[in-house]
C-alpha atoms as a PDB file:
ATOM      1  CA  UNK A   1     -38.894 -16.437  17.519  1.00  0.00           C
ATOM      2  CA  UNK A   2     -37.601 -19.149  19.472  1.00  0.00           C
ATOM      3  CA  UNK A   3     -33.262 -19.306  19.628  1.00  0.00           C
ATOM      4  CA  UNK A   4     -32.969 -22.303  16.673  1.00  0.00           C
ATOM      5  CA  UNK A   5     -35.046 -20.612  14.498  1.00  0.00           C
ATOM      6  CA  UNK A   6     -32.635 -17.845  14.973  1.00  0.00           C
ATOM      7  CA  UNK A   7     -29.740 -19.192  15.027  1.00  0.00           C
ATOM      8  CA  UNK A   8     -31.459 -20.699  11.432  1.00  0.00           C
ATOM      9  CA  UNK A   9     -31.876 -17.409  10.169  1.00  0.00           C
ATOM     10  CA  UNK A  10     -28.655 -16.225  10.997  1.00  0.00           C
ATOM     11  CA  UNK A  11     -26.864 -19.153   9.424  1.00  0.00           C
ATOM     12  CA  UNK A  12     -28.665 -18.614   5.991  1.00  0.00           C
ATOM     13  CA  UNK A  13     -27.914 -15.078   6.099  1.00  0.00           C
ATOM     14  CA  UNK A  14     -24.399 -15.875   6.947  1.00  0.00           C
ATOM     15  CA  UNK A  15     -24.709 -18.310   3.890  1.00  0.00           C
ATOM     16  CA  UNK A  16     -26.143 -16.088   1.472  1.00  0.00           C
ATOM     17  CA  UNK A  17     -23.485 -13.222   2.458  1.00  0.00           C
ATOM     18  CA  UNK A  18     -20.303 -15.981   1.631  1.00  0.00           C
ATOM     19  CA  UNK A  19     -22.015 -16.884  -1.934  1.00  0.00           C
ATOM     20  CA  UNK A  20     -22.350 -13.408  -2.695  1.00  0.00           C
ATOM     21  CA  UNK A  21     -19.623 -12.123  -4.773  1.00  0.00           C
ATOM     22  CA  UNK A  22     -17.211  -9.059  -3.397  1.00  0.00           C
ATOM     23  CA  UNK A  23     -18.677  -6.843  -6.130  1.00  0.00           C
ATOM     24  CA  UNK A  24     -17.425  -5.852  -9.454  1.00  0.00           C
ATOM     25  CA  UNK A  25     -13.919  -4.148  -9.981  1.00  0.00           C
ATOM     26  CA  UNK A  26     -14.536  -0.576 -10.726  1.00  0.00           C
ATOM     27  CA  UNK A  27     -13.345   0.578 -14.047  1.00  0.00           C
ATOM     28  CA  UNK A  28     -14.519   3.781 -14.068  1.00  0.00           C
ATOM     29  CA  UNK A  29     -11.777   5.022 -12.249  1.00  0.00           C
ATOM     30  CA  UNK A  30     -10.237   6.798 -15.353  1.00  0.00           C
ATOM     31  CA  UNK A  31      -6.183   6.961 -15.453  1.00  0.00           C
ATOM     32  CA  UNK A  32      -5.330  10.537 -14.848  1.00  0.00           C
ATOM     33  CA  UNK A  33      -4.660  12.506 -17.799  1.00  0.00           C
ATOM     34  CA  UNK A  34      -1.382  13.985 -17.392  1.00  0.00           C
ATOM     35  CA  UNK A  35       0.053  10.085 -16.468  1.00  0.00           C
ATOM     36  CA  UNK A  36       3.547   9.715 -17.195  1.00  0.00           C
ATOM     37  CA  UNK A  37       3.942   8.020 -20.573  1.00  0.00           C
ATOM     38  CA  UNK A  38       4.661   4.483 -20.363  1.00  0.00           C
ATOM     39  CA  UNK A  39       2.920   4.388 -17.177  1.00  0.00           C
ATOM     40  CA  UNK A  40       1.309   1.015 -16.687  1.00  0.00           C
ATOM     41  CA  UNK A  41      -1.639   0.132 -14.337  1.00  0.00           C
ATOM     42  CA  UNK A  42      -0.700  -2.271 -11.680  1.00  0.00           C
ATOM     43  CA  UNK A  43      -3.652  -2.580  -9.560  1.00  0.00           C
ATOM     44  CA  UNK A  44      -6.910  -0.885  -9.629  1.00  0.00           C
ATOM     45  CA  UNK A  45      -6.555   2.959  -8.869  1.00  0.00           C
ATOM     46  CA  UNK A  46      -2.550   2.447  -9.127  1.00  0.00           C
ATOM     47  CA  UNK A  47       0.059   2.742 -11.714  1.00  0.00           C
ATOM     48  CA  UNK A  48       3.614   2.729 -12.086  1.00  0.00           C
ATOM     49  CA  UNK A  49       6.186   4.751 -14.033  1.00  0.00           C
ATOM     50  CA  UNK A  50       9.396   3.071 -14.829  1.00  0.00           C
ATOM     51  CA  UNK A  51      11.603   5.954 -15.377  1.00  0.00           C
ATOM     52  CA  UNK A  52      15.014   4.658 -16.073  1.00  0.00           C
ATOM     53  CA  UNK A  53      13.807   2.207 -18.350  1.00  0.00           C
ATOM     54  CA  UNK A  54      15.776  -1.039 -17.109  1.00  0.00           C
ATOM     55  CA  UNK A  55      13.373  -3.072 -14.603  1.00  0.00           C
ATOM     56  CA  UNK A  56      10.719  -4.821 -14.471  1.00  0.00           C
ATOM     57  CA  UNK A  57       7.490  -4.513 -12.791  1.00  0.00           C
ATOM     58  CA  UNK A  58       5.086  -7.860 -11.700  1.00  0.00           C
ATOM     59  CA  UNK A  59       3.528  -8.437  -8.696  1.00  0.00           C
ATOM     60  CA  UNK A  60       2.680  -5.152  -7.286  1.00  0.00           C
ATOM     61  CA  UNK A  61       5.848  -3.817  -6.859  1.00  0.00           C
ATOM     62  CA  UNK A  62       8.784  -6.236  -6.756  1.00  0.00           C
ATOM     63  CA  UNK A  63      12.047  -5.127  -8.574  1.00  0.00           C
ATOM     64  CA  UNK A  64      10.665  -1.463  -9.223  1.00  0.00           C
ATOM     65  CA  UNK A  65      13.158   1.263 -10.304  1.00  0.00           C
ATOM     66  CA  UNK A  66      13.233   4.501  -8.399  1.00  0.00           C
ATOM     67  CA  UNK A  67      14.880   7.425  -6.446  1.00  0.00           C
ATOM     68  CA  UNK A  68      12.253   9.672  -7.448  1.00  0.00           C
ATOM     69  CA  UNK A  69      10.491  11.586  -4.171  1.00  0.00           C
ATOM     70  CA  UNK A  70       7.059  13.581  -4.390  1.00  0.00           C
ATOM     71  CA  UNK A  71       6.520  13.450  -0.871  1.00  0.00           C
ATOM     72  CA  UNK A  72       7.519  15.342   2.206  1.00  0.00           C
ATOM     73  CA  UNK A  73       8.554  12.237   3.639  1.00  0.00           C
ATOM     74  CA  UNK A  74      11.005  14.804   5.897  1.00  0.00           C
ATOM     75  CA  UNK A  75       8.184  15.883   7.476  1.00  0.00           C
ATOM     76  CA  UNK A  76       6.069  12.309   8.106  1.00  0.00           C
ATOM     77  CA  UNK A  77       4.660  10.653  11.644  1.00  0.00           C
ATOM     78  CA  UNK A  78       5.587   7.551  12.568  1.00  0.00           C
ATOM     79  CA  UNK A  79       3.418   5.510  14.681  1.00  0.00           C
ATOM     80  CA  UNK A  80       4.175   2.088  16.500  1.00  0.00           C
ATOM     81  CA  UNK A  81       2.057  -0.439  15.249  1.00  0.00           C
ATOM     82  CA  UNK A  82       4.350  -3.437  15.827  1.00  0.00           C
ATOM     83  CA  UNK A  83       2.292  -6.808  17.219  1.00  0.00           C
ATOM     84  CA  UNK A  84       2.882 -10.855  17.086  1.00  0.00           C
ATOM     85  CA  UNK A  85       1.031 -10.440  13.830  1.00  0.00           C
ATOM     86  CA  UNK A  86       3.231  -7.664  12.119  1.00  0.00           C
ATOM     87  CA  UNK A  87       5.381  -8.137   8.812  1.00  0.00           C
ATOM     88  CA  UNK A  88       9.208  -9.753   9.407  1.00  0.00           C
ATOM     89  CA  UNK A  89      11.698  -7.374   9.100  1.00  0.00           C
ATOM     90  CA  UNK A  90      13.577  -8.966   6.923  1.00  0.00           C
ATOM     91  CA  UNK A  91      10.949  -8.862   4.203  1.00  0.00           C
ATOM     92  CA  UNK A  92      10.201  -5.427   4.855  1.00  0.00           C
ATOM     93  CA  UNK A  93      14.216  -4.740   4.376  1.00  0.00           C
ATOM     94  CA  UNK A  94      13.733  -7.069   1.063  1.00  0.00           C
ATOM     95  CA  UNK A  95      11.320  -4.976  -0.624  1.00  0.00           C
ATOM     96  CA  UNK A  96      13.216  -1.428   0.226  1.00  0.00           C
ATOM     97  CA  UNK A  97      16.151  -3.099  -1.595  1.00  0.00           C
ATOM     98  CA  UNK A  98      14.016  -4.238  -4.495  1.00  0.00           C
ATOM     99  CA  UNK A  99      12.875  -0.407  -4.810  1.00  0.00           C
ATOM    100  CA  UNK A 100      16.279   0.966  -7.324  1.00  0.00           C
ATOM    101  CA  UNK A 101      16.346   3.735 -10.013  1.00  0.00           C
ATOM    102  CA  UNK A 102      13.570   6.304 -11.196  1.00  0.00           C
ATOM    103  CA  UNK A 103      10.099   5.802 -10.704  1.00  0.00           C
ATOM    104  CA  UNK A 104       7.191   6.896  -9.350  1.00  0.00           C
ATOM    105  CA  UNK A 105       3.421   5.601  -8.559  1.00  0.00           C
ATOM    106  CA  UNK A 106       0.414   7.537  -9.617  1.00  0.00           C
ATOM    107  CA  UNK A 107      -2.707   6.563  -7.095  1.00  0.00           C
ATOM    108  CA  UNK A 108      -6.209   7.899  -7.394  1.00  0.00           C
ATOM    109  CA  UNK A 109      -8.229   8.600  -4.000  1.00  0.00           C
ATOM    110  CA  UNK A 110     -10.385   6.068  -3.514  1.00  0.00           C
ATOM    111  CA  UNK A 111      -9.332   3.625  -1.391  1.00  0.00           C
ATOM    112  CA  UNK A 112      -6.299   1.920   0.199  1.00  0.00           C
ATOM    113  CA  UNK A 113      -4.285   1.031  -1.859  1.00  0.00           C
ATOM    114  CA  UNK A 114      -1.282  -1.520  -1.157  1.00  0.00           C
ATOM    115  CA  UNK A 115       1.517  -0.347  -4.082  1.00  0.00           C
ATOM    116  CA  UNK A 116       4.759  -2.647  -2.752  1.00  0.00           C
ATOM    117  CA  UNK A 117       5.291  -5.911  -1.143  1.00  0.00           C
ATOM    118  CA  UNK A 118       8.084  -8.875  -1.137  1.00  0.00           C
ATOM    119  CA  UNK A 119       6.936 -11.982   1.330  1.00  0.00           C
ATOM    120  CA  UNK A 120       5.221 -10.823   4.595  1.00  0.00           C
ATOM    121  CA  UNK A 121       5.508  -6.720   4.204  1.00  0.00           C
ATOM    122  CA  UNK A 122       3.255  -4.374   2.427  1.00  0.00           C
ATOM    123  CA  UNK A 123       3.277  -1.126   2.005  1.00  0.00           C
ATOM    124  CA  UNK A 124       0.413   0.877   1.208  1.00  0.00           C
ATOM    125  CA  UNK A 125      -1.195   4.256   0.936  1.00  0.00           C
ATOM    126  CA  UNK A 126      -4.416   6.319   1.271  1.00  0.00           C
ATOM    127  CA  UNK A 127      -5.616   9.549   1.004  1.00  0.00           C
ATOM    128  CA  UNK A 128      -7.356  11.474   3.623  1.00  0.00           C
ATOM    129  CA  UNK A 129      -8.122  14.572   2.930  1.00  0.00           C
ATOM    130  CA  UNK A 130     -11.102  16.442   1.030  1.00  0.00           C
ATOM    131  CA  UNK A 131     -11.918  15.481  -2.423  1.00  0.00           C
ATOM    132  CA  UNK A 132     -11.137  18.218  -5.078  1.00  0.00           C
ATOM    133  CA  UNK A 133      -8.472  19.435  -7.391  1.00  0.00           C
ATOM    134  CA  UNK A 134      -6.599  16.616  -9.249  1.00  0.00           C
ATOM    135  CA  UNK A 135      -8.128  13.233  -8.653  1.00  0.00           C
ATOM    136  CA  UNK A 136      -4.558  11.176  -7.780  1.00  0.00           C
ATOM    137  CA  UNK A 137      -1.557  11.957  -5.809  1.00  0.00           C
ATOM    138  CA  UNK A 138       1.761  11.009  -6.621  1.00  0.00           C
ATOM    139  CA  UNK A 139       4.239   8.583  -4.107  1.00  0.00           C
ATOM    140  CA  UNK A 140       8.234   8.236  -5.512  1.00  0.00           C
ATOM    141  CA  UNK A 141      10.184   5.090  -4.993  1.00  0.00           C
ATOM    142  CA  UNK A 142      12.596   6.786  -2.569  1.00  0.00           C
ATOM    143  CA  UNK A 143       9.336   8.156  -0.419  1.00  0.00           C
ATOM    144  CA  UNK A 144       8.460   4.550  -0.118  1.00  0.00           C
ATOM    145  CA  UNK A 145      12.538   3.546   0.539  1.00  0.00           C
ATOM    146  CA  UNK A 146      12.701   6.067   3.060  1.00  0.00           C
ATOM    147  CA  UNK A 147       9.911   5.206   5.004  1.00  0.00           C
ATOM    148  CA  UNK A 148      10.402   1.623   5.353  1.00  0.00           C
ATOM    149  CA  UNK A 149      14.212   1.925   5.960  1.00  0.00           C
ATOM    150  CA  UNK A 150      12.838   4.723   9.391  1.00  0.00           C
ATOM    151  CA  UNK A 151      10.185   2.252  10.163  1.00  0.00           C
ATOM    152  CA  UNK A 152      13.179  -0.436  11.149  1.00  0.00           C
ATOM    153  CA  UNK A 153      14.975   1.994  12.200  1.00  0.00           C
ATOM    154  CA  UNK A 154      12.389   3.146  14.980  1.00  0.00           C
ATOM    155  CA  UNK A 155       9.961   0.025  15.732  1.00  0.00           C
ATOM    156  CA  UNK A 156      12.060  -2.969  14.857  1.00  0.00           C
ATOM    157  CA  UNK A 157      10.823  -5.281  17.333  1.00  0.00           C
ATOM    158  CA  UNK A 158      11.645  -9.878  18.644  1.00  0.00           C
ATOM    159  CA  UNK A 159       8.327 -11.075  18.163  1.00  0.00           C
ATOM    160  CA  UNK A 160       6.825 -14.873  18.346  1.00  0.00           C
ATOM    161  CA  UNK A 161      10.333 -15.874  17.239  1.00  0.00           C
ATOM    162  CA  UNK A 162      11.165 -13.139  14.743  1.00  0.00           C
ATOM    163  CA  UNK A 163      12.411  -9.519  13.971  1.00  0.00           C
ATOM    164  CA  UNK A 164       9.130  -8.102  12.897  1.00  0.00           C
ATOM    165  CA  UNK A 165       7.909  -4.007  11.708  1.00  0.00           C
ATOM    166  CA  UNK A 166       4.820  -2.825  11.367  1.00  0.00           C
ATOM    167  CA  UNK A 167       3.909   1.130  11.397  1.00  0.00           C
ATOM    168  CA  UNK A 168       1.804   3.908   9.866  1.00  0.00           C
ATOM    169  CA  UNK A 169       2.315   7.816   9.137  1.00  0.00           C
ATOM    170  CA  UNK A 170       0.971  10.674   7.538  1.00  0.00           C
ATOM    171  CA  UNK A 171       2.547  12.564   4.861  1.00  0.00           C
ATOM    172  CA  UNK A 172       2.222  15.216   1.917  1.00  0.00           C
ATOM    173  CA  UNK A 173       2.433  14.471  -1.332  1.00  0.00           C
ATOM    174  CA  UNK A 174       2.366  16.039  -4.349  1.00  0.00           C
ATOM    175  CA  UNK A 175       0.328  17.774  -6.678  1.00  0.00           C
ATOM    176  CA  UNK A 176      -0.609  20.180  -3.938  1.00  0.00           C
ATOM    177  CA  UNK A 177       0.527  18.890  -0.454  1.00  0.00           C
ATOM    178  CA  UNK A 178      -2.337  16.069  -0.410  1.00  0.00           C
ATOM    179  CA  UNK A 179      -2.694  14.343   3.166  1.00  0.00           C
ATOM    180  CA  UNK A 180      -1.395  10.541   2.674  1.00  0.00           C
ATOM    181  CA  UNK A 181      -1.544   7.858   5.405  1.00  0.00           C
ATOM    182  CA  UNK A 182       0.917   5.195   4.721  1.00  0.00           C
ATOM    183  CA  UNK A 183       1.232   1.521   6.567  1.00  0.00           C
ATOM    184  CA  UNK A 184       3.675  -1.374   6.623  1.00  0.00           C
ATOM    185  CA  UNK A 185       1.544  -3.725   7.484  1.00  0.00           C
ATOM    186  CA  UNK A 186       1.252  -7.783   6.978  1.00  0.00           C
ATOM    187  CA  UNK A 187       1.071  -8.668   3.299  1.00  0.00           C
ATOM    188  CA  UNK A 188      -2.591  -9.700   3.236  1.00  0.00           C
ATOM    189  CA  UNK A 189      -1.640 -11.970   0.285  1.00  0.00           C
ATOM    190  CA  UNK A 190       1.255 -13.777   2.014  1.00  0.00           C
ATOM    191  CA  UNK A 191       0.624 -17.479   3.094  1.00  0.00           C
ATOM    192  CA  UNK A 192       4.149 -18.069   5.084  1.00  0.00           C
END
């Protein structure tokens, strides 16, 4: 095969791959049955728990309510990931202030899943351990507070022109000490 005809063949591939879509949403992931009432499902394999009744919940995670800790958040790593291309601090500092009151996410295993954000800083969570027992761990409001407030604390970093985080851990969460990795990372859906 001579190099165009490659090249040729590689393009249409390269085509084909774009038009194809990402792949349907799974909904087969089935909400866990002992889910907190009034729970509601804010992104696939993720939903939140409003406990104190008196916030609202849109765009995965702004304004939540919550001081509510399953995690042993005491007992987390924290690893550096800071870079040019991490989340600004002050964003990160944003959405730990828009965390308040009671409230909890329930997450299922699959996946990463990204549960808070506000501008350039996400934080999200996966599990990393062996499947079995209950098919979702559990991640309070003040876990997530907590970590992002030590992240700044440790790895706040001047970079290209801003105060900018970014870091990942491991933790335990409840039911049953499951093994969590959690980042703040760039909001992948930011545009700033």
């Amino acid at each position: 095969m001579r190099l165009s005809e490659f090249c040729l063949a590689i393009a249409a591939l390269l085509g084909t791959c774009k038009a194809a879509p990402a792949g349907p949403i799974r909904d087969s992931i089935p909400a866990p049955s002992n889910l907190i009432p009034g729970s509601i499902q804010i992104a696939e394999g993720v939903w939140y728990s409003n406990r104190t009744g008196n916030a609202s919940v849109t765009d995965l995670g702004h304004e939540l309510a919550a001081q509510i800790s399953h995690c042993r958040v005491e007992d987390s790593t924290y690893e550096n990931q800071g870079s040019g291309g991490s989340p600004y601090a002050k964003d990160c500092w944003v959405l730990h202030d828009n965390i308040v009151g009671d409230g909890d996410w329930t997450v299922t295993l699959l996946d990463q899943h990204q549960i808070a954000q506000h501008g350039s800083c996400a934080f999200g969570v996966t599990y990393w351990g062996n499947l079995g027992g209950e098919p979702y761990f559990l991640v309070g409001n003040d876990d997530v507070r907590r970590i992002v407030s030590r992240s700044i604390e440790l790895f706040m970093f001047h970079g290209n022109g801003a105060d900018r985080v970014g870091t990942k851990g491991r933790m335990y969460c409840r039911p049953g000490d499951r093994p969590v990795e959690w980042g703040l990372y760039w909001n992948p859906g930011f545009s700033g």
